[in-house]
C-alpha atoms as a PDB file:
ATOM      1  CA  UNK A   1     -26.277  42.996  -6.253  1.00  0.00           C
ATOM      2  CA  UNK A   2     -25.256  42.751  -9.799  1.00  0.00           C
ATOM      3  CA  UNK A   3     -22.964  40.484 -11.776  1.00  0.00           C
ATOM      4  CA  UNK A   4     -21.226  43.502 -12.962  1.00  0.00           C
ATOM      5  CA  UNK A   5     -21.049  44.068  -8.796  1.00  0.00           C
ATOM      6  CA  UNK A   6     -18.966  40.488  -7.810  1.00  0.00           C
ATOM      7  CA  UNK A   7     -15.819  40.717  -6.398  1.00  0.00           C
ATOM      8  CA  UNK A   8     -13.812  38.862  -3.479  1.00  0.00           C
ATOM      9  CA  UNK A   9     -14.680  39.402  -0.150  1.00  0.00           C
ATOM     10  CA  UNK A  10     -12.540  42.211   1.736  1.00  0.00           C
ATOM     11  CA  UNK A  11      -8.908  40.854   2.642  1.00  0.00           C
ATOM     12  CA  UNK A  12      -9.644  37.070   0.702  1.00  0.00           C
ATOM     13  CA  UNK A  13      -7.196  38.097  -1.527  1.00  0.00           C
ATOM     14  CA  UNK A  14      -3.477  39.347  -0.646  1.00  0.00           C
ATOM     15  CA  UNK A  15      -1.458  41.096  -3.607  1.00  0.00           C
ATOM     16  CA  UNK A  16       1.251  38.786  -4.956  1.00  0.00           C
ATOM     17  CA  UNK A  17       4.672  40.448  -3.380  1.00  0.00           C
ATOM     18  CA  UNK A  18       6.717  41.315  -6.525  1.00  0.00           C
ATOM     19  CA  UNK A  19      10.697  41.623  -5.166  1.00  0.00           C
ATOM     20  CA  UNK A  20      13.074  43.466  -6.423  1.00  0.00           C
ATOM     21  CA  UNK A  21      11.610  45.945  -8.116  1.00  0.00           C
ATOM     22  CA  UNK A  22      13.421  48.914  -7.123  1.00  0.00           C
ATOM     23  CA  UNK A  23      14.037  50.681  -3.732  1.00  0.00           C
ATOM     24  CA  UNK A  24      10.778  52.163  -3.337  1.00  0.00           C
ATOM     25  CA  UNK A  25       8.561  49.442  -3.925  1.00  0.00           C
ATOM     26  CA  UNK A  26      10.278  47.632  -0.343  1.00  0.00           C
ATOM     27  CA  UNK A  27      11.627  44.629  -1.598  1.00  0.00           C
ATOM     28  CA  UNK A  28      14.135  45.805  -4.340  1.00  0.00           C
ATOM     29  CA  UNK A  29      18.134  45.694  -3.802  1.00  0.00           C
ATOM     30  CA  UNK A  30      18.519  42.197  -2.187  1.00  0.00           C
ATOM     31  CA  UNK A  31      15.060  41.251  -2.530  1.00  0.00           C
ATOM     32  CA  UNK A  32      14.626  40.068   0.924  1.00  0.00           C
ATOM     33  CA  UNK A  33      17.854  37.628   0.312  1.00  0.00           C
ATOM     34  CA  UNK A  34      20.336  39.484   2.657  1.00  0.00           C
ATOM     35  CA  UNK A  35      23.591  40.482   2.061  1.00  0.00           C
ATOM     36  CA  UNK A  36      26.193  38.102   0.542  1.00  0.00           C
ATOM     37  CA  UNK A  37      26.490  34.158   1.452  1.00  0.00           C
ATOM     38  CA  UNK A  38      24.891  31.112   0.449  1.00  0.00           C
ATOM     39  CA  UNK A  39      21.380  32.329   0.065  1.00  0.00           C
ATOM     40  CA  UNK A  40      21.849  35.194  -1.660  1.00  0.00           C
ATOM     41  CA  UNK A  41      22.872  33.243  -4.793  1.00  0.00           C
ATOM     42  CA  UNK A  42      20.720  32.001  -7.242  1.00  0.00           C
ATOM     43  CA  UNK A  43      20.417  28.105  -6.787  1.00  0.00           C
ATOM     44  CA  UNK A  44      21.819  28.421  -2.638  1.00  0.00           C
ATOM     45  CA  UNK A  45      20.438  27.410   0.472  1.00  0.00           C
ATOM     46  CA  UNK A  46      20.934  24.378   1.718  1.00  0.00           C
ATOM     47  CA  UNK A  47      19.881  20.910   0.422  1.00  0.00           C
ATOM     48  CA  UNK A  48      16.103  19.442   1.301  1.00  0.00           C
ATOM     49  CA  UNK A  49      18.617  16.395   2.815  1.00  0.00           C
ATOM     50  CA  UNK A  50      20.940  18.620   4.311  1.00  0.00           C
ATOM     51  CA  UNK A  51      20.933  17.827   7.944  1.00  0.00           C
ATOM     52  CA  UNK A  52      23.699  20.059   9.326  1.00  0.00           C
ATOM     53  CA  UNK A  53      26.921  17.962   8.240  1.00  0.00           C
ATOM     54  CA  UNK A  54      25.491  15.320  10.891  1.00  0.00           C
ATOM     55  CA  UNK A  55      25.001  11.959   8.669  1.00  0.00           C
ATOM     56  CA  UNK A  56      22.117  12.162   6.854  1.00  0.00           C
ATOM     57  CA  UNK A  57      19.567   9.736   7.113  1.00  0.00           C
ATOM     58  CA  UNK A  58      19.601   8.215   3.804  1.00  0.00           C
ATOM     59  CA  UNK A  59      22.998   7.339   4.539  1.00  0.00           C
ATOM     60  CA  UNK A  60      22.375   6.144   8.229  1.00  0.00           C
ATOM     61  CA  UNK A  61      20.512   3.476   7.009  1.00  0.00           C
ATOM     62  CA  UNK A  62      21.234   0.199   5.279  1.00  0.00           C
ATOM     63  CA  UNK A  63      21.251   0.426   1.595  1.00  0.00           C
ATOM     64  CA  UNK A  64      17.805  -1.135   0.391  1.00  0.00           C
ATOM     65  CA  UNK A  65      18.933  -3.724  -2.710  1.00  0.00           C
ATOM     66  CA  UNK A  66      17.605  -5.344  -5.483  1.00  0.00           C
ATOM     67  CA  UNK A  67      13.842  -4.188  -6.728  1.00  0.00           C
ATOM     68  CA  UNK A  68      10.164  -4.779  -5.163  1.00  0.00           C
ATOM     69  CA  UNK A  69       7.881  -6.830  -7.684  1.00  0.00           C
ATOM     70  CA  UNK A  70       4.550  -4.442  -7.619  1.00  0.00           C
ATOM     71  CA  UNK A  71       2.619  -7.010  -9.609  1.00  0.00           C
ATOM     72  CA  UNK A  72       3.609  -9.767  -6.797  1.00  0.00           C
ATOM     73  CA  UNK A  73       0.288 -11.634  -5.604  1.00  0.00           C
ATOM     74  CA  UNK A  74       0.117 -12.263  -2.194  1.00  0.00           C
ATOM     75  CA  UNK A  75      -1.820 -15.139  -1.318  1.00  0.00           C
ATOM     76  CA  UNK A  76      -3.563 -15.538   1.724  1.00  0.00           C
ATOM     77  CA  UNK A  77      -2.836 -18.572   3.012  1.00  0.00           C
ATOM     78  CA  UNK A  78      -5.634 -21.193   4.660  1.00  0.00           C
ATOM     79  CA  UNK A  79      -4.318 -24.502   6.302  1.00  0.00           C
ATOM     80  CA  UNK A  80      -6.410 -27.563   6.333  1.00  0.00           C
ATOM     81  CA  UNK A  81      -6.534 -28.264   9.649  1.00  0.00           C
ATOM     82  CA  UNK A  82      -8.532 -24.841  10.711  1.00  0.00           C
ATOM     83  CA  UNK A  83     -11.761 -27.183   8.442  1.00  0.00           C
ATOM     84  CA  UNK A  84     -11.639 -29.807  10.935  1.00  0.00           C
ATOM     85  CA  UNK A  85     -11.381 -26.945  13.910  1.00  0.00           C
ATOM     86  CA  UNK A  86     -14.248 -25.064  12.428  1.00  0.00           C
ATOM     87  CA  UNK A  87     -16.261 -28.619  12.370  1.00  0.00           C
ATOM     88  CA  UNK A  88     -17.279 -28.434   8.524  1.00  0.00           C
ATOM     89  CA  UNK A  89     -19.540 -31.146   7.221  1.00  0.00           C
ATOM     90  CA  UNK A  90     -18.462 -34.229   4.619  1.00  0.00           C
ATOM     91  CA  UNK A  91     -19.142 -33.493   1.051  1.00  0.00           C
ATOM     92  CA  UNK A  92     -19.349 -29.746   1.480  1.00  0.00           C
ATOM     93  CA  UNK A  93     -17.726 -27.954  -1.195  1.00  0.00           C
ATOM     94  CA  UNK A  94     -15.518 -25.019   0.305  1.00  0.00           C
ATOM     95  CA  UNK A  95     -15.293 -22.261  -2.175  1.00  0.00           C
ATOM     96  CA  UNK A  96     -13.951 -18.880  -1.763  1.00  0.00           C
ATOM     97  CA  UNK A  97     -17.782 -17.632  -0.878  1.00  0.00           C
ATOM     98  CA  UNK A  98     -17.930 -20.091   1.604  1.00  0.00           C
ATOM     99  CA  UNK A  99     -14.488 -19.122   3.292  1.00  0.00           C
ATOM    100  CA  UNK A 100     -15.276 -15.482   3.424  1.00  0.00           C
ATOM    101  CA  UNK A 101     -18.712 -16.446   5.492  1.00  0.00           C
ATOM    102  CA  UNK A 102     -16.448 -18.429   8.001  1.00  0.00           C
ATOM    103  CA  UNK A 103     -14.435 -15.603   8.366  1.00  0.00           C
ATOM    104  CA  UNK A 104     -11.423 -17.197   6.890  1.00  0.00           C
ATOM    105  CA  UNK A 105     -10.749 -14.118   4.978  1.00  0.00           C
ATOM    106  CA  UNK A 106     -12.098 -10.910   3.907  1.00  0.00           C
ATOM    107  CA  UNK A 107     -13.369 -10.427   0.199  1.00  0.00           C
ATOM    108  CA  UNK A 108     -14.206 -13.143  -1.908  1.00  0.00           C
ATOM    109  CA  UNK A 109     -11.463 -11.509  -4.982  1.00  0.00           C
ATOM    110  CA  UNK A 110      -8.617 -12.658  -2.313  1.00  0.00           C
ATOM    111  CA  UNK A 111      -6.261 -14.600  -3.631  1.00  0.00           C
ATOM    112  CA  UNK A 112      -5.919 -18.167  -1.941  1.00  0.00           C
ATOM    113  CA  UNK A 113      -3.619 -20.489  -1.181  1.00  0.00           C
ATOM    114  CA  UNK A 114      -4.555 -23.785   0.968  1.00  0.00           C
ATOM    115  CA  UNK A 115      -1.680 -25.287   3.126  1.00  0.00           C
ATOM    116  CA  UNK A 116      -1.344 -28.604   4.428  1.00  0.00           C
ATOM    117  CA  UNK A 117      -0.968 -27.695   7.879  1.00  0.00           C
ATOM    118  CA  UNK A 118      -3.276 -29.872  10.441  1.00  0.00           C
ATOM    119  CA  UNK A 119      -5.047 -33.215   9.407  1.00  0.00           C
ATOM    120  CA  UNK A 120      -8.242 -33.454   7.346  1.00  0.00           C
ATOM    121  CA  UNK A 121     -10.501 -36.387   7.621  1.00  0.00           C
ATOM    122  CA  UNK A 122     -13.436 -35.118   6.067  1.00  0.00           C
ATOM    123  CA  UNK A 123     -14.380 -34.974   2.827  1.00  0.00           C
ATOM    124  CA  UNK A 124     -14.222 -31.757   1.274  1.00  0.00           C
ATOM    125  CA  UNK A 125     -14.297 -29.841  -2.401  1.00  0.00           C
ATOM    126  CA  UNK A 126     -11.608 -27.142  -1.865  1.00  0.00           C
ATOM    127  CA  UNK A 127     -11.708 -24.619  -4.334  1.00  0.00           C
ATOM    128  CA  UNK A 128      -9.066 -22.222  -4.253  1.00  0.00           C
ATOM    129  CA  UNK A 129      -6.111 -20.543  -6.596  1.00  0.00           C
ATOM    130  CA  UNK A 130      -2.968 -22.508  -5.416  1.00  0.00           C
ATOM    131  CA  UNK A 131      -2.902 -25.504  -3.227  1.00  0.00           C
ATOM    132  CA  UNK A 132       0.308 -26.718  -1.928  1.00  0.00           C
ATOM    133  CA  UNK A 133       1.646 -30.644  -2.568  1.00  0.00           C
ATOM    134  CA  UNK A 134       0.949 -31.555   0.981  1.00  0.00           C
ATOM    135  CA  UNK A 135      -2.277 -29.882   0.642  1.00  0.00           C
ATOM    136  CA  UNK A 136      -3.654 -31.643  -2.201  1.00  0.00           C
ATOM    137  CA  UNK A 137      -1.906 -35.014  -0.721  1.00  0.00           C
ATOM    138  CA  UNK A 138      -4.317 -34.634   2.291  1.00  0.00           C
ATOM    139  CA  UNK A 139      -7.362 -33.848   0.745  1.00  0.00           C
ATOM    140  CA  UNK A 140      -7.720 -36.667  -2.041  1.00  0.00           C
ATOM    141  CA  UNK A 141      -6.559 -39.101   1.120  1.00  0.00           C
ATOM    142  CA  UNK A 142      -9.317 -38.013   2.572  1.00  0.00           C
ATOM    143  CA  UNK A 143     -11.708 -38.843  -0.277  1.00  0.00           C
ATOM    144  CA  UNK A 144     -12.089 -34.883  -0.950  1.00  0.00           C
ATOM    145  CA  UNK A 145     -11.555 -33.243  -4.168  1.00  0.00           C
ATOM    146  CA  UNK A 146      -8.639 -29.869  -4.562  1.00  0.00           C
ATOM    147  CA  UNK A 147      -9.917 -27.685  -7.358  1.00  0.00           C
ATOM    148  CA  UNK A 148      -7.932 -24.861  -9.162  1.00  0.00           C
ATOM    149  CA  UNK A 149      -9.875 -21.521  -9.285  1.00  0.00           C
ATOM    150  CA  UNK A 150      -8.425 -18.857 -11.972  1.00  0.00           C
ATOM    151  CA  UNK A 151      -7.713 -15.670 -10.787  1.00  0.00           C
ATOM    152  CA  UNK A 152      -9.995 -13.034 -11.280  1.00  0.00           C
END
């Protein structure tokens, strides 16, 4: 085999069909279009939508309204009462690292937000990125500390 030898294998490549062309090249005349009616003009055929004059779809369904935020942060929230469930000792200082070996969530980029749900009477150094009123409320009651983390 040479380089000047290379060429596809037999039947990997298929001629490009070139339509009408004239009668005796088999696709000239209509070009494969029929005779007359919608689809024989240039820009017919249905519309991708069309469904058969049956409502279409996009219409079937309520209108969506207003936009979608795509830069929206969505915390994950964590309530105070699952550190008293999950036994955690006084002074220990529960930062994102710390939640993500408990299981509390799954990377330690998540964003967090701690809840006041459930009473705390340990304790604790919460850091986090957003801690609710009630949350913070509960923790310094409990001699604790609620620190702001920034966003990475």
């Amino acid at each position: 085999m040479k380089l000047n030898d290379l060429r596809p294998n037999a039947g990997s490549v298929k001629k490009r069909k070139r339509v009408g062309r004239g009668i005796a090249a088999g696709q000239g005349k209509t070009a494969g279009r029929g005779t007359k009616g919608q689809g024989a003009r240039s820009g017919g055929g249905k519309g991708i939508y069309f469904e058969g004059g049956q409502l279409p779809l996009a219409r079937r369904l309520p209108y969506k309204r207003g936009f979608t935020n795509r830069g929206k942060i969505h915390y994950h929230p964590v309530n105070i009462g699952v550190f008293v469930e999950l036994e955690i000792e006084a002074g220990t200082e529960v930062d994102l690292a710390y939640m993500v070996s408990l299981g509390l969530l799954r990377k330690v980029t998540d964003p967090v937000v701690v809840l006041g749900d459930g009473d705390l009477n340990v304790a604790l150094t919460v850091k986090a990125h957003r801690f609710s009123k009630s949350a913070v409320q509960k923790i310094e009651a409990a001699g604790g500390k609620a620190e702001v983390v920034a966003l990475v």
